[in-house]
N, C-alpha and C. Protein backbone atom coordinates (compact mmCIF):
# COMPACT_ATOMS: atom_id res chain seq x y z
N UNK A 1 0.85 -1.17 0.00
CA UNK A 1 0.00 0.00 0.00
C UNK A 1 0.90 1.24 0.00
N UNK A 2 0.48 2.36 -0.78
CA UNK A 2 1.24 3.72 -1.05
C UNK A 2 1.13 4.51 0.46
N UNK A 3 2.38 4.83 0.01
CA UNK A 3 2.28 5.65 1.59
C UNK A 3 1.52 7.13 1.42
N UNK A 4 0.94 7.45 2.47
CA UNK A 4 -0.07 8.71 2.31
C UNK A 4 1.17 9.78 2.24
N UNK A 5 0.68 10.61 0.95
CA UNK A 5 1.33 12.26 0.58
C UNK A 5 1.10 12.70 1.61
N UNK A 6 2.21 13.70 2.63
CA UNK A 6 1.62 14.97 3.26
C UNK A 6 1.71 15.72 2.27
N UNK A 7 1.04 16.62 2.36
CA UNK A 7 0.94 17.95 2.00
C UNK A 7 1.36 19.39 2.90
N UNK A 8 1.87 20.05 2.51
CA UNK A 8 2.41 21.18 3.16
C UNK A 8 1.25 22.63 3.28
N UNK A 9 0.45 22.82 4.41
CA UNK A 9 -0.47 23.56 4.20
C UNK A 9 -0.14 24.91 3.80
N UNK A 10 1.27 24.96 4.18
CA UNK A 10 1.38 26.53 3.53
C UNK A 10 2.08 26.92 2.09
N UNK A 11 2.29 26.00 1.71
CA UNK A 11 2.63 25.76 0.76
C UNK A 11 1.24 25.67 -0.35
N UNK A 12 0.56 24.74 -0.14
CA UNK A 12 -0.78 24.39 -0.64
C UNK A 12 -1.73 25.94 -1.00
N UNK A 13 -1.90 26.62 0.32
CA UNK A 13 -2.32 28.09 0.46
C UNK A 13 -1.83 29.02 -0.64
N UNK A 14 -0.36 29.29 -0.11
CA UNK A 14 0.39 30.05 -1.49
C UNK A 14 -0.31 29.52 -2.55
N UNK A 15 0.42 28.79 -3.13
CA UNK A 15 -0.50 27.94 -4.64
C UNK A 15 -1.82 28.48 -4.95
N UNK A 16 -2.63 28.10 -3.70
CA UNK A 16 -3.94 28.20 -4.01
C UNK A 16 -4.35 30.02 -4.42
N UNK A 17 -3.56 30.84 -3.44
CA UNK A 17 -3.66 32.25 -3.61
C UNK A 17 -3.01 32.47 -4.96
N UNK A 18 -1.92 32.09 -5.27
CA UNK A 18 -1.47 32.37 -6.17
C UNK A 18 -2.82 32.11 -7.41
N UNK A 19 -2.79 31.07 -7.67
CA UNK A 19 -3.96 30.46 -8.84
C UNK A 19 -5.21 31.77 -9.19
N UNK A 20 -5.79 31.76 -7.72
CA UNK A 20 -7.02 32.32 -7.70
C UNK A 20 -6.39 33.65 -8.39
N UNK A 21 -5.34 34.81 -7.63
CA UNK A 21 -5.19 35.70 -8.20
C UNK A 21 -4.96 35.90 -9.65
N UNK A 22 -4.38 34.95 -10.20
CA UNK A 22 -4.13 35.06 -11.74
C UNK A 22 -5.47 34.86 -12.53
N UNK A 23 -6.32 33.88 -11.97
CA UNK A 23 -7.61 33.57 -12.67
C UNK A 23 -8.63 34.98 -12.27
N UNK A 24 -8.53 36.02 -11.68
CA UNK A 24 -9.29 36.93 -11.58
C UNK A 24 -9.98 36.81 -10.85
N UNK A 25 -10.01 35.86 -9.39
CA UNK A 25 -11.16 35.64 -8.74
C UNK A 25 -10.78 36.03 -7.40
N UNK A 26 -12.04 36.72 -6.90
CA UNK A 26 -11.69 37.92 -5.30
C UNK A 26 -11.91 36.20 -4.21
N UNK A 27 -11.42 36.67 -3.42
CA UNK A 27 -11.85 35.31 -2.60
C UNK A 27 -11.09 36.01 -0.83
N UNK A 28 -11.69 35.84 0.51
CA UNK A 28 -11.63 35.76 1.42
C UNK A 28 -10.48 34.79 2.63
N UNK A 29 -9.74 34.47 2.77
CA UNK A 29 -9.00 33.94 3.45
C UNK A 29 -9.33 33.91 4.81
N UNK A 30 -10.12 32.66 5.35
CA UNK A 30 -10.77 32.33 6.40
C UNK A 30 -9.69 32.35 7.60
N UNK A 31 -8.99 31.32 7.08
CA UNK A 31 -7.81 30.58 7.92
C UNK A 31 -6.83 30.24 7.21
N UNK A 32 -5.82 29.75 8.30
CA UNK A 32 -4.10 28.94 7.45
C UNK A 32 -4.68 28.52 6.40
N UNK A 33 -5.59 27.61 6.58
CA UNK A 33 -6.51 26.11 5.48
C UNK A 33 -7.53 26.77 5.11
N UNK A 34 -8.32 27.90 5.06
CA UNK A 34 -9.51 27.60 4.77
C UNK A 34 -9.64 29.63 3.59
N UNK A 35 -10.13 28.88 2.14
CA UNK A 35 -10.56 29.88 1.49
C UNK A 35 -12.00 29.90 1.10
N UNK A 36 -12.66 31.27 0.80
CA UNK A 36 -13.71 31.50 0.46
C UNK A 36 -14.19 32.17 -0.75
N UNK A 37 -14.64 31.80 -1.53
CA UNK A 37 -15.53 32.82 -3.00
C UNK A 37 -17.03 32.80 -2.68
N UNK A 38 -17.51 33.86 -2.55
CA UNK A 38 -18.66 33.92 -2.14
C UNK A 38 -19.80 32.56 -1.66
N UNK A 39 -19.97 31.64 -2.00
CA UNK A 39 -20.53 30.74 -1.55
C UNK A 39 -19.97 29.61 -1.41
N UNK A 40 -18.63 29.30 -2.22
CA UNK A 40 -17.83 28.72 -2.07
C UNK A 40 -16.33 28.10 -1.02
N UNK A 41 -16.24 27.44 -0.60
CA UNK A 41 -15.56 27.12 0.12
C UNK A 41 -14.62 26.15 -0.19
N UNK A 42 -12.93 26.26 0.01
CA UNK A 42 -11.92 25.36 -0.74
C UNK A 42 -10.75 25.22 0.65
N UNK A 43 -10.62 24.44 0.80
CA UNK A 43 -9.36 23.96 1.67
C UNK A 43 -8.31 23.65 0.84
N UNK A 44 -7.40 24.23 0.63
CA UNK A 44 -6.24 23.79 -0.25
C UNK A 44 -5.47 22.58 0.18
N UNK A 45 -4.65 22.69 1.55
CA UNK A 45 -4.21 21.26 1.90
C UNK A 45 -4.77 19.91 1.61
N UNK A 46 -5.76 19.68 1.71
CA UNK A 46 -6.63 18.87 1.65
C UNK A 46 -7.33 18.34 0.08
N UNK A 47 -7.74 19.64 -1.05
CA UNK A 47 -8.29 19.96 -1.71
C UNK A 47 -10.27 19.63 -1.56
N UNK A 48 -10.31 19.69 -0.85
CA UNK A 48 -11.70 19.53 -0.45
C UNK A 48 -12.53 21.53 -0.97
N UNK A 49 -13.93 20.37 -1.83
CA UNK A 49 -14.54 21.87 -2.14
C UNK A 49 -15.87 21.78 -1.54
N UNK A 50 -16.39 22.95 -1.11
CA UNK A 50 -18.09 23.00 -0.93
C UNK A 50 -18.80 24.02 -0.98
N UNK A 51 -20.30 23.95 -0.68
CA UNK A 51 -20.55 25.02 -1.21
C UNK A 51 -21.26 25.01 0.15
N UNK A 52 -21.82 26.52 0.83
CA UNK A 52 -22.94 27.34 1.83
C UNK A 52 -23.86 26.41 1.92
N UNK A 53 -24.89 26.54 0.68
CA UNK A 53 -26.50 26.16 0.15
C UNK A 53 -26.46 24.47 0.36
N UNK A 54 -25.15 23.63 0.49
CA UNK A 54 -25.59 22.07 0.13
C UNK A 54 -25.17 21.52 1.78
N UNK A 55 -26.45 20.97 1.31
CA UNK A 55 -26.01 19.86 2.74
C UNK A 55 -25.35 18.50 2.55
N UNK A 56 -24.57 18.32 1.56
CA UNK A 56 -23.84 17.64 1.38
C UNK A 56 -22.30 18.38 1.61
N UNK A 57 -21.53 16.45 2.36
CA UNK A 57 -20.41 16.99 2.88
C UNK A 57 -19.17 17.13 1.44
N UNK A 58 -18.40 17.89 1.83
CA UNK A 58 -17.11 18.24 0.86
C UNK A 58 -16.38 17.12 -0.14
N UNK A 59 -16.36 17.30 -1.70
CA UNK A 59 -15.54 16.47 -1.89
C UNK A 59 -14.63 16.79 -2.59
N UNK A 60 -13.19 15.96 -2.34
CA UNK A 60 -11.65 16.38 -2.32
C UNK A 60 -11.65 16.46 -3.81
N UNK A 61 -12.05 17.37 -4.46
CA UNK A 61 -11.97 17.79 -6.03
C UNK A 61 -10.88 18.61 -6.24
N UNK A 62 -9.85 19.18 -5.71
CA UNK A 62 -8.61 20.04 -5.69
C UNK A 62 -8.64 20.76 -6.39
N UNK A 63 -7.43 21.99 -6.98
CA UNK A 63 -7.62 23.21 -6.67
C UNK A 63 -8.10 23.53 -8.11
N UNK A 64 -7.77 22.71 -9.28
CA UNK A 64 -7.97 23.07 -10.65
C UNK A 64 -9.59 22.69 -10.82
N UNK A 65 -10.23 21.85 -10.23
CA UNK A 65 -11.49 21.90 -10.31
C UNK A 65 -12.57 22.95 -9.32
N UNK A 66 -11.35 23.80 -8.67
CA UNK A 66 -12.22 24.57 -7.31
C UNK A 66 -12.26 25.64 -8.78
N UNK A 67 -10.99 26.01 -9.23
CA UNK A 67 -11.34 27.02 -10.09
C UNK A 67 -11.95 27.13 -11.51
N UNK A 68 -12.11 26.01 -11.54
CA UNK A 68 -13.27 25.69 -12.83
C UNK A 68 -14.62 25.82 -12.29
N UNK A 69 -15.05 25.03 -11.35
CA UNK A 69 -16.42 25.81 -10.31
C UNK A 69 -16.70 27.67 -10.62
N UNK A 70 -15.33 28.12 -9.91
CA UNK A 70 -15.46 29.32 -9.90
C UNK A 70 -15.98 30.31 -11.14
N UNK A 71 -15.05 29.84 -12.16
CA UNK A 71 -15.32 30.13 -13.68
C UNK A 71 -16.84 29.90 -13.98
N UNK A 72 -16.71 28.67 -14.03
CA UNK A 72 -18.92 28.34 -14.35
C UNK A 72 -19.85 29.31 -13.73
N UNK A 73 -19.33 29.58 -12.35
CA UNK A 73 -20.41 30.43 -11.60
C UNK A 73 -20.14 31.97 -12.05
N UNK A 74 -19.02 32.12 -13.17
CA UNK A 74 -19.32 33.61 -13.19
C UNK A 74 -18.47 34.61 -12.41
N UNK A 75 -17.43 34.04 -11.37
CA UNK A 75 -16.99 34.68 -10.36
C UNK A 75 -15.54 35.43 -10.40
N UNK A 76 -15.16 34.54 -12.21
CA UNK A 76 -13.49 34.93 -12.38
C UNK A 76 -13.50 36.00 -13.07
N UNK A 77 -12.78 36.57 -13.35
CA UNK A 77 -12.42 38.00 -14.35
C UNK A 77 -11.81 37.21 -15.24
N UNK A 78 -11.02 36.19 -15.20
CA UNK A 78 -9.88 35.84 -16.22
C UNK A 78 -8.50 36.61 -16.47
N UNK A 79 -8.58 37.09 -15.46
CA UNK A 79 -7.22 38.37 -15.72
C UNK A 79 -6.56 38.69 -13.90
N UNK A 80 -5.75 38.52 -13.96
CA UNK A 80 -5.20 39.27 -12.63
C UNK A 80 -5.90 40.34 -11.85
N UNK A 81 -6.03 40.25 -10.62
CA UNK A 81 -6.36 41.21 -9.75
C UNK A 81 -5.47 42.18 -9.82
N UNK A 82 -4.15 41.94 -9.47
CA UNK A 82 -2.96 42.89 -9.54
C UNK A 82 -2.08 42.47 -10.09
N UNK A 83 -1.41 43.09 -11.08
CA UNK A 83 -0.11 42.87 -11.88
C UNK A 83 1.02 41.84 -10.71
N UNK A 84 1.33 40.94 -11.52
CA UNK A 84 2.45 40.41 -11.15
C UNK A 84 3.74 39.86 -11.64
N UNK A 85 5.10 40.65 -10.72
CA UNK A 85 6.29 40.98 -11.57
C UNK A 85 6.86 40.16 -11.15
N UNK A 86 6.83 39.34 -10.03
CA UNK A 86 7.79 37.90 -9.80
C UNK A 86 7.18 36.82 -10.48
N UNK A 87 7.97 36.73 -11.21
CA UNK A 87 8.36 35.55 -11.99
C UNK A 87 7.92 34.23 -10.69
N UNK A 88 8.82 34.08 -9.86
CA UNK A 88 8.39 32.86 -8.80
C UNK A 88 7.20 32.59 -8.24
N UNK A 89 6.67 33.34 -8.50
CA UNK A 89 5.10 33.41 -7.94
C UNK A 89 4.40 31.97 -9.12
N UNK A 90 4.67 32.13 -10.27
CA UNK A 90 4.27 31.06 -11.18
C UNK A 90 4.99 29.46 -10.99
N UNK A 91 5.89 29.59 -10.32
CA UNK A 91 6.92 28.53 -10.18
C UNK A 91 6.10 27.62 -8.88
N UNK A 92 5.70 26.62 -9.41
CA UNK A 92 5.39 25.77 -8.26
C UNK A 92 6.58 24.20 -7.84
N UNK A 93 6.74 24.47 -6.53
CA UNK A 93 7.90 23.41 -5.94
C UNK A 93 7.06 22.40 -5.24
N UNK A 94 7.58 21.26 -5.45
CA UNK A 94 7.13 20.14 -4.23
C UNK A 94 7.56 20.82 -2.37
N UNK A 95 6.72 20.22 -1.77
CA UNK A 95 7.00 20.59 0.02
C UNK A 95 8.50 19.73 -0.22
N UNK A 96 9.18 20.44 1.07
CA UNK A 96 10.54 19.95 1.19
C UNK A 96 10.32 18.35 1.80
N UNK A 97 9.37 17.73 2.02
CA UNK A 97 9.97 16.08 2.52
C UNK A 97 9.92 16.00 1.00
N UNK A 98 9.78 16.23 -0.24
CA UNK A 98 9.44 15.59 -1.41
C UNK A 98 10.71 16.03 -2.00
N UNK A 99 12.52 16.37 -1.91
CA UNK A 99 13.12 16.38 -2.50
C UNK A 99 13.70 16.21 -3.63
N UNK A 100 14.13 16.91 -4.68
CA UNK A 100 14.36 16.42 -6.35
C UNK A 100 13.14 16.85 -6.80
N UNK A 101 11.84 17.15 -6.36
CA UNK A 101 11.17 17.11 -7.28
C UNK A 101 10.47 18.45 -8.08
N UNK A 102 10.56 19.12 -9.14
CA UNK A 102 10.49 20.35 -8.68
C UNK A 102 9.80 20.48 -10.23
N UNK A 103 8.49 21.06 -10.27
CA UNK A 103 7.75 21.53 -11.60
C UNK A 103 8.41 22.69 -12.06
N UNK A 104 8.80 23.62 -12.90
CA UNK A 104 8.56 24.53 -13.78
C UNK A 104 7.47 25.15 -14.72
């Protein structure tokens, strides 16, 4: 059996802020873990999404499907909130127990 990924919650967060800002979408920062788009609700560590209105519990759909949600509902601009001049901000790294491994 595979050993369970941690995930790095602050790491996960960044990412997740990062994403949202480039896709044009305003969103609330609850907690360390916990983001908000108006009715929407996304835990990045985790990738768990939900919504206010459902009484159904969260499911771990992660962050590229939180922001496809977002898009459908109307909520993205498609464009940056604010210009961004670091380059690293686009650069996503594995958490440090995951060594060597590193996207571009």
């Amino acid at each position: 059996m595979p050993a369970k990924r941690r995930i790095d919650a602050t790491q996960a967060m960044a990412e997740a802020e990062a994403a949202l800002t480039r896709a044009g979408v305003k969103f609330v920062r609850h907690s360390p873990f916990h983001l908000k788009v108006q009715v929407f609700n996304f835990w990045p560590s985790t990738g768990k999404v939900s919504r206010d209105d459902s009484s159904k519990k969260g499911a771990n759909l992660g962050l590229a499907v939180f922001i496809r949600i977002i898009r459908e509902a109307g909520l993205a601009k498609g464009q940056p909130l604010d210009a961004v001049d670091d380059s690293t901000t686009f650069i996503v790294q594995m958490p440090s127990q995951e060594p060597g491994f590193e996207t571009y």
